[in-house]
N, C-alpha and C. Protein backbone atom coordinates (compact mmCIF):
# COMPACT_ATOMS: atom_id res chain seq x y z
N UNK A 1 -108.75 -7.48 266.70
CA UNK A 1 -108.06 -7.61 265.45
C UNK A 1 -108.19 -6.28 264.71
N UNK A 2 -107.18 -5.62 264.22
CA UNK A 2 -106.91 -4.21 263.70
C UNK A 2 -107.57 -4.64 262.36
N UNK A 3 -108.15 -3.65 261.32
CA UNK A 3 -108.70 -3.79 260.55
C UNK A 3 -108.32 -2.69 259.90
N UNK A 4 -107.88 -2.71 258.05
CA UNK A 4 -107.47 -1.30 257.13
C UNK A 4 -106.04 -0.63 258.14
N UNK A 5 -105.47 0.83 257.65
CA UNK A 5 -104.54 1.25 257.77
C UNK A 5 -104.01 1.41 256.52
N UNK A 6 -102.69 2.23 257.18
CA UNK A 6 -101.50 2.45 256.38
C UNK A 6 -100.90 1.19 255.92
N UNK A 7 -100.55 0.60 254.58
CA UNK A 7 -99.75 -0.70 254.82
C UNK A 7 -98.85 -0.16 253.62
N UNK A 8 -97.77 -0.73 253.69
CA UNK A 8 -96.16 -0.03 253.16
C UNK A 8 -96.51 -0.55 251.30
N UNK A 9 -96.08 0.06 250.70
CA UNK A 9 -96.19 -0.53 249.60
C UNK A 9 -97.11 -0.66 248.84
N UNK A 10 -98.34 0.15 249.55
CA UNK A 10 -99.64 -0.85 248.67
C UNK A 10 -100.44 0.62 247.80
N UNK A 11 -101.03 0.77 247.21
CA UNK A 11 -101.45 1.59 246.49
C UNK A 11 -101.13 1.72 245.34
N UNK A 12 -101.31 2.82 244.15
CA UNK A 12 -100.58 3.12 243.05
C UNK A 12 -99.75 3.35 243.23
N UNK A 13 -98.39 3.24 242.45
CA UNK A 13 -96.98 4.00 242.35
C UNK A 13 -97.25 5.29 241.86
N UNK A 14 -96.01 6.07 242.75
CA UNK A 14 -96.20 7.69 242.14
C UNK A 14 -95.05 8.13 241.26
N UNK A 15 -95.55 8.60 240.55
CA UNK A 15 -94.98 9.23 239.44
C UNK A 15 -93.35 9.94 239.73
N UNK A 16 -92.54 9.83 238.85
CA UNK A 16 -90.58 10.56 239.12
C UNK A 16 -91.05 12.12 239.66
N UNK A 17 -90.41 12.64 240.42
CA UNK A 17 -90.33 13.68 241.06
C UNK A 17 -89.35 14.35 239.77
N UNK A 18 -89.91 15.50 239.31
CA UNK A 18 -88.91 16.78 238.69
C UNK A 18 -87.85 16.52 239.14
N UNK A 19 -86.94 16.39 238.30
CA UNK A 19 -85.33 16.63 238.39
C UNK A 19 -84.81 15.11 239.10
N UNK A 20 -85.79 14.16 239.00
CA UNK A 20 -85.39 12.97 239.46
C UNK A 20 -85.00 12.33 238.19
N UNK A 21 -83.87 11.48 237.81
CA UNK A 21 -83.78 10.91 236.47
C UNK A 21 -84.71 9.17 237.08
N UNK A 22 -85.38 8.60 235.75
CA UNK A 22 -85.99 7.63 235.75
C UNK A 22 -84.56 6.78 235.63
N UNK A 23 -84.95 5.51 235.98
CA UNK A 23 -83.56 4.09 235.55
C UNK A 23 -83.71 3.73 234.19
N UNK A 24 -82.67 4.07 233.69
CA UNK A 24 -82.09 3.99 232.63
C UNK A 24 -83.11 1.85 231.84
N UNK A 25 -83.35 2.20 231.15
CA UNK A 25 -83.65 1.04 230.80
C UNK A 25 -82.67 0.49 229.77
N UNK A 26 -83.16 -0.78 229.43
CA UNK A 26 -81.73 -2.03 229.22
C UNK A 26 -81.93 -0.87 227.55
N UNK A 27 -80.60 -0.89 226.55
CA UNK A 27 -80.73 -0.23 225.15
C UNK A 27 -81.60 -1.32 224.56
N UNK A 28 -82.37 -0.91 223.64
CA UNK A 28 -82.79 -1.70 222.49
C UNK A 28 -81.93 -2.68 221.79
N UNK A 29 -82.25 -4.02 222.05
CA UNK A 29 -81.06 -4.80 221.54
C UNK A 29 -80.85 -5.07 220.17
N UNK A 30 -82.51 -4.71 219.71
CA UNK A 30 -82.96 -4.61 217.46
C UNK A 30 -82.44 -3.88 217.11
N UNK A 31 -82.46 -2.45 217.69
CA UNK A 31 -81.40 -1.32 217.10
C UNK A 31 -80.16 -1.29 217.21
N UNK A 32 -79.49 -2.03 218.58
CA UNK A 32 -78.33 -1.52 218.28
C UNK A 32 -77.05 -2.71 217.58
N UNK A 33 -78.16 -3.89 217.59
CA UNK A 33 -77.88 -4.94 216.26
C UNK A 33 -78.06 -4.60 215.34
N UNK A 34 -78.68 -3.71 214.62
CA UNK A 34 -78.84 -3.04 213.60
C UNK A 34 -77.98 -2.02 212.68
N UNK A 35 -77.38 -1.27 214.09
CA UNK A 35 -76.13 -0.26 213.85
C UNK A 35 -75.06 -1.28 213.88
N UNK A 36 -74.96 -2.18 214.32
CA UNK A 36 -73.52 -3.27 214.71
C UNK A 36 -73.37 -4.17 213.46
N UNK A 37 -74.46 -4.15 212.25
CA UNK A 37 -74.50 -5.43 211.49
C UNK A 37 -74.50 -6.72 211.87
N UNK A 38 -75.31 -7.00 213.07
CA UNK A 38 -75.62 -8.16 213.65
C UNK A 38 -76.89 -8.31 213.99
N UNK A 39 -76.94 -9.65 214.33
CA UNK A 39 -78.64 -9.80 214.35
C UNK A 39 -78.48 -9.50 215.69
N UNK A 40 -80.07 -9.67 216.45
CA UNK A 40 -79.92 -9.75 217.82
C UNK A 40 -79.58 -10.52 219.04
N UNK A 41 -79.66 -11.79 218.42
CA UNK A 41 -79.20 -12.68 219.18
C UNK A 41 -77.39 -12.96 219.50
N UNK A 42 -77.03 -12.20 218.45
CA UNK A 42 -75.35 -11.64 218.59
C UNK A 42 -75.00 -11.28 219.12
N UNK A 43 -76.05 -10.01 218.86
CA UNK A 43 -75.81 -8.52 220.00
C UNK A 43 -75.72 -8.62 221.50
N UNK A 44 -76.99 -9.55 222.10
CA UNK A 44 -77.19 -10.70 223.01
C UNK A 44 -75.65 -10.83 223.47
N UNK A 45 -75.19 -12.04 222.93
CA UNK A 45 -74.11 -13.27 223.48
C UNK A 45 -72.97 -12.08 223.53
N UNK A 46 -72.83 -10.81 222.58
CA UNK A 46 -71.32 -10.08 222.94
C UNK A 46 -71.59 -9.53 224.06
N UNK A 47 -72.60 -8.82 224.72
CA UNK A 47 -72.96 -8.18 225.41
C UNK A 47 -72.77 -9.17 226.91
N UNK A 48 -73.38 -10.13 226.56
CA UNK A 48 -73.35 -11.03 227.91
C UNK A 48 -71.94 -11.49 228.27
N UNK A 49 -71.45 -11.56 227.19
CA UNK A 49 -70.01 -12.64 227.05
C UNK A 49 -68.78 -11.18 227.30
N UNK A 50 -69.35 -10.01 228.02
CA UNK A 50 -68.33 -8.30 227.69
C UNK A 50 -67.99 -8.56 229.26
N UNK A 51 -66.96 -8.72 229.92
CA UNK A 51 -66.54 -8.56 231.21
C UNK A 51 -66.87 -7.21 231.81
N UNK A 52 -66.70 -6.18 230.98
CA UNK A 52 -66.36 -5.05 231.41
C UNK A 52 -68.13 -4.14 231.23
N UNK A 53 -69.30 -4.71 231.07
CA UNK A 53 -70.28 -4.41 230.77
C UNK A 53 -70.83 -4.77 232.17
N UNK A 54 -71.74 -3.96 232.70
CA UNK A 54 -72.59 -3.98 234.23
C UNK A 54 -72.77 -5.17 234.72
N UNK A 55 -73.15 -5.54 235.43
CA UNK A 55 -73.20 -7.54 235.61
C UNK A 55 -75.11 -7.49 235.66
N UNK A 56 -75.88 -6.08 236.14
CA UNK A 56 -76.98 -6.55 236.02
C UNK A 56 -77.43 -6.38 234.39
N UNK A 57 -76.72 -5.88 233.00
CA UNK A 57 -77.12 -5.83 232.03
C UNK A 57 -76.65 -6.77 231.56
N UNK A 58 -75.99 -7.31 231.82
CA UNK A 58 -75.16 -8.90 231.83
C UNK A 58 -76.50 -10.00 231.71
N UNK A 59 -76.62 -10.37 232.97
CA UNK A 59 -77.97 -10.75 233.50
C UNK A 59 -79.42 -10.92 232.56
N UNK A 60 -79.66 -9.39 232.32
CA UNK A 60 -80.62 -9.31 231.80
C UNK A 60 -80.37 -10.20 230.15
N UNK A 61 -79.35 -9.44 229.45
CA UNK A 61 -79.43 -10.14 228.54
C UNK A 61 -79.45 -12.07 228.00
N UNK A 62 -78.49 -12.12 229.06
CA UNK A 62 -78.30 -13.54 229.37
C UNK A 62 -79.67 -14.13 229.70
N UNK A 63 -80.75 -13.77 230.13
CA UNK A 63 -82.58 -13.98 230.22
C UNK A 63 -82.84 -14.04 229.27
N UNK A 64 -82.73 -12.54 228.18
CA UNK A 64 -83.79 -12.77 226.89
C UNK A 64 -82.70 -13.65 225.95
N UNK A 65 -81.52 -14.20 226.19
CA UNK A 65 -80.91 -14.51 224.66
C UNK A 65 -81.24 -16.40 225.37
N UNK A 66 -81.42 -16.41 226.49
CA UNK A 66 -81.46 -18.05 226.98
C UNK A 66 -82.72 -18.77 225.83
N UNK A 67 -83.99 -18.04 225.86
CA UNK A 67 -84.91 -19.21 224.84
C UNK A 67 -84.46 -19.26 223.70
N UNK A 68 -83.41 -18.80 223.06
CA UNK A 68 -82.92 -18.76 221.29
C UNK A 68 -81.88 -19.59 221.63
N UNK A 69 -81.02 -19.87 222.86
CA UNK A 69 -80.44 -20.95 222.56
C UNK A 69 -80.06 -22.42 223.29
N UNK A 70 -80.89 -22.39 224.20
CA UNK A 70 -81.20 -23.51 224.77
C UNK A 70 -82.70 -23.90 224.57
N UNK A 71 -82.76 -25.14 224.58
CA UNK A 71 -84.47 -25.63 225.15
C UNK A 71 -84.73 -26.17 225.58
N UNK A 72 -86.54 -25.95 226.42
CA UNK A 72 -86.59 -26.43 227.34
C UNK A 72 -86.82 -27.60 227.61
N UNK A 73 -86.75 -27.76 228.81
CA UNK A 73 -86.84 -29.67 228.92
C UNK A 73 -87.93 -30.15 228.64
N UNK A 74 -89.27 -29.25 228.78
CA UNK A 74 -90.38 -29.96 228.92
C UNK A 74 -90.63 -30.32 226.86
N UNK A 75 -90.06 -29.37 226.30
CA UNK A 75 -90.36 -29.45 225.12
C UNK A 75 -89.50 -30.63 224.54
N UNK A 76 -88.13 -31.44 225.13
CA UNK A 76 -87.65 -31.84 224.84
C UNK A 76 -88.21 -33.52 225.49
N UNK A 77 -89.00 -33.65 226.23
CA UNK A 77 -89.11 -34.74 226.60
C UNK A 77 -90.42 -35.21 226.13
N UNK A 78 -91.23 -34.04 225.67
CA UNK A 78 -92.81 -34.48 225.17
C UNK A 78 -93.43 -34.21 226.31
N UNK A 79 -95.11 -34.15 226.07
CA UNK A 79 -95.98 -34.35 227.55
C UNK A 79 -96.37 -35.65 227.86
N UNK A 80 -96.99 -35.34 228.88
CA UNK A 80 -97.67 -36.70 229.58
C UNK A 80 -98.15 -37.74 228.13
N UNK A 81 -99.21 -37.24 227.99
CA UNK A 81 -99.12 -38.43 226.74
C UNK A 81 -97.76 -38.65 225.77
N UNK A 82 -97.10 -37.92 225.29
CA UNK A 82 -96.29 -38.75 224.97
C UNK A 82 -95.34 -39.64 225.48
N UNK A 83 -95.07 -39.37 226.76
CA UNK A 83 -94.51 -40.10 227.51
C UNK A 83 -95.23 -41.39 228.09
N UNK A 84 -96.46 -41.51 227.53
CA UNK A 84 -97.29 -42.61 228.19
C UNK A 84 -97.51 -43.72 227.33
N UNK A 85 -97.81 -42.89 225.46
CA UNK A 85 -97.85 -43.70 224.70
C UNK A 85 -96.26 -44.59 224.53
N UNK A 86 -95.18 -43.80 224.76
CA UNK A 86 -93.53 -44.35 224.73
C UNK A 86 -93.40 -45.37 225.27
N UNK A 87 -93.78 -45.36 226.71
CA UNK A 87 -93.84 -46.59 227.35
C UNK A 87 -95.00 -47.71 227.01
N UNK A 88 -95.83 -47.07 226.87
CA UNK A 88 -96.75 -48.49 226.75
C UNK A 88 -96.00 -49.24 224.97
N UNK A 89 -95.47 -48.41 223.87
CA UNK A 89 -95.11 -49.47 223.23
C UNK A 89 -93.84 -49.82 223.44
N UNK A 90 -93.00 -49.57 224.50
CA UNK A 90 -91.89 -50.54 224.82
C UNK A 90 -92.25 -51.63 225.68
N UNK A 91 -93.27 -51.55 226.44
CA UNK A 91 -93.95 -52.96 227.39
C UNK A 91 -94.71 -53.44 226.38
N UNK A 92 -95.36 -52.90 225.03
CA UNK A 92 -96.18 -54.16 224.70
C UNK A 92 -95.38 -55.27 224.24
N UNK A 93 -94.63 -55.89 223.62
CA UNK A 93 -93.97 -56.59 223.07
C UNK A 93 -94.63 -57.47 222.48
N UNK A 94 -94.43 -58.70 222.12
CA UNK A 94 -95.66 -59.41 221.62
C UNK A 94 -97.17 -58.89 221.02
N UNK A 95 -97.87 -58.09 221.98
CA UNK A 95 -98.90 -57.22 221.96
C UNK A 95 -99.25 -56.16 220.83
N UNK A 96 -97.87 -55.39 220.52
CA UNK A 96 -97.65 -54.24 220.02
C UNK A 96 -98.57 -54.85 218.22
N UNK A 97 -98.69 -53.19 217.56
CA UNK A 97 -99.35 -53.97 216.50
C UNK A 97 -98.44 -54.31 215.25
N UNK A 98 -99.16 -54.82 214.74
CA UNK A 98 -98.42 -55.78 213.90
C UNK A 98 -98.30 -55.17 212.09
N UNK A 99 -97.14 -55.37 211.46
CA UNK A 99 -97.48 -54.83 210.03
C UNK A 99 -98.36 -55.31 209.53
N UNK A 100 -98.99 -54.80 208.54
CA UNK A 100 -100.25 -55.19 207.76
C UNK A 100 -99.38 -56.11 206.46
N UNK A 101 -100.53 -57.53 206.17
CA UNK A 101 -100.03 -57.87 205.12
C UNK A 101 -99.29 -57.79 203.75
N UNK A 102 -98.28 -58.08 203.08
CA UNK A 102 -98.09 -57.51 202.19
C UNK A 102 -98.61 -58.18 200.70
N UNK A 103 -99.29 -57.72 200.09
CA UNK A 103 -99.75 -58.33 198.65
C UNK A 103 -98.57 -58.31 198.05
N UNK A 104 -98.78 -59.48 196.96
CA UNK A 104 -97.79 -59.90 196.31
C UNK A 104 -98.20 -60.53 195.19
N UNK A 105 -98.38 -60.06 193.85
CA UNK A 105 -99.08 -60.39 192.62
C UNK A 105 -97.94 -61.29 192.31
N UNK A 106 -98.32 -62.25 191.08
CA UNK A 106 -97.49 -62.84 190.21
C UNK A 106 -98.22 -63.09 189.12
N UNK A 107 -97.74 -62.12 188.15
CA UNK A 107 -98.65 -61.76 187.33
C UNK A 107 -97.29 -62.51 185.68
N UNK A 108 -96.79 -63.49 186.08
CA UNK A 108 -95.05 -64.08 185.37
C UNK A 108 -96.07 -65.24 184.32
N UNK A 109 -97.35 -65.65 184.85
CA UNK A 109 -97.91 -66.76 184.41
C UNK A 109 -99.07 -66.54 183.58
């Protein structure tokens, strides 16, 4: 059984070579909602919703603008306990608890 070596990939990453350009990262979406008079989540949906805009900056944005306007299921269904207490008071029936008495003065006499 071979043991250590060369293995592809593994080490630190090395640094851009002179005269290599780095990848462009996604623009700041605060600033340039900022210059646009829009918030960011605007800036977001035009950008995603632009045919003519890259499909992987497309993408990306369509990631960060998804938690502002959908949610998620788990938050929408409750956790385990709440889902446990739900059911147990739709099976208690009879069981379930009961309102508390109501006082009732008659104070006419």
């Amino acid at each position: 059984m071979a043991r250590g070596g060369f293995r592809p990939g593994a080490g630190r990453p090395r640094k851009a070579k002179p005269g290599e350009a780095a990848p462009a990262p996604v623009e700041n979406a605060k600033a340039a909602a900022k210059a646009a008079n829009m918030t960011p989540l605007e800036y977001m949906m035009k950008v995603m919703n632009d045919a003519e805009t890259d499909k992987d900056r497309r993408d990306k944005m369509a990631i960060a603008a998804a938690p502002y306007v959908h949610a998620k299921q788990a938050d929408a269904a409750g956790g385990k306990k709440d889902q446990r207490q739900k059911g147990a008071e739709s099976v208690a029936g009879k069981f379930s608890a009961r309102q508390p008495p109501r006082l009732v003065a008659d104070n006419t006499k």
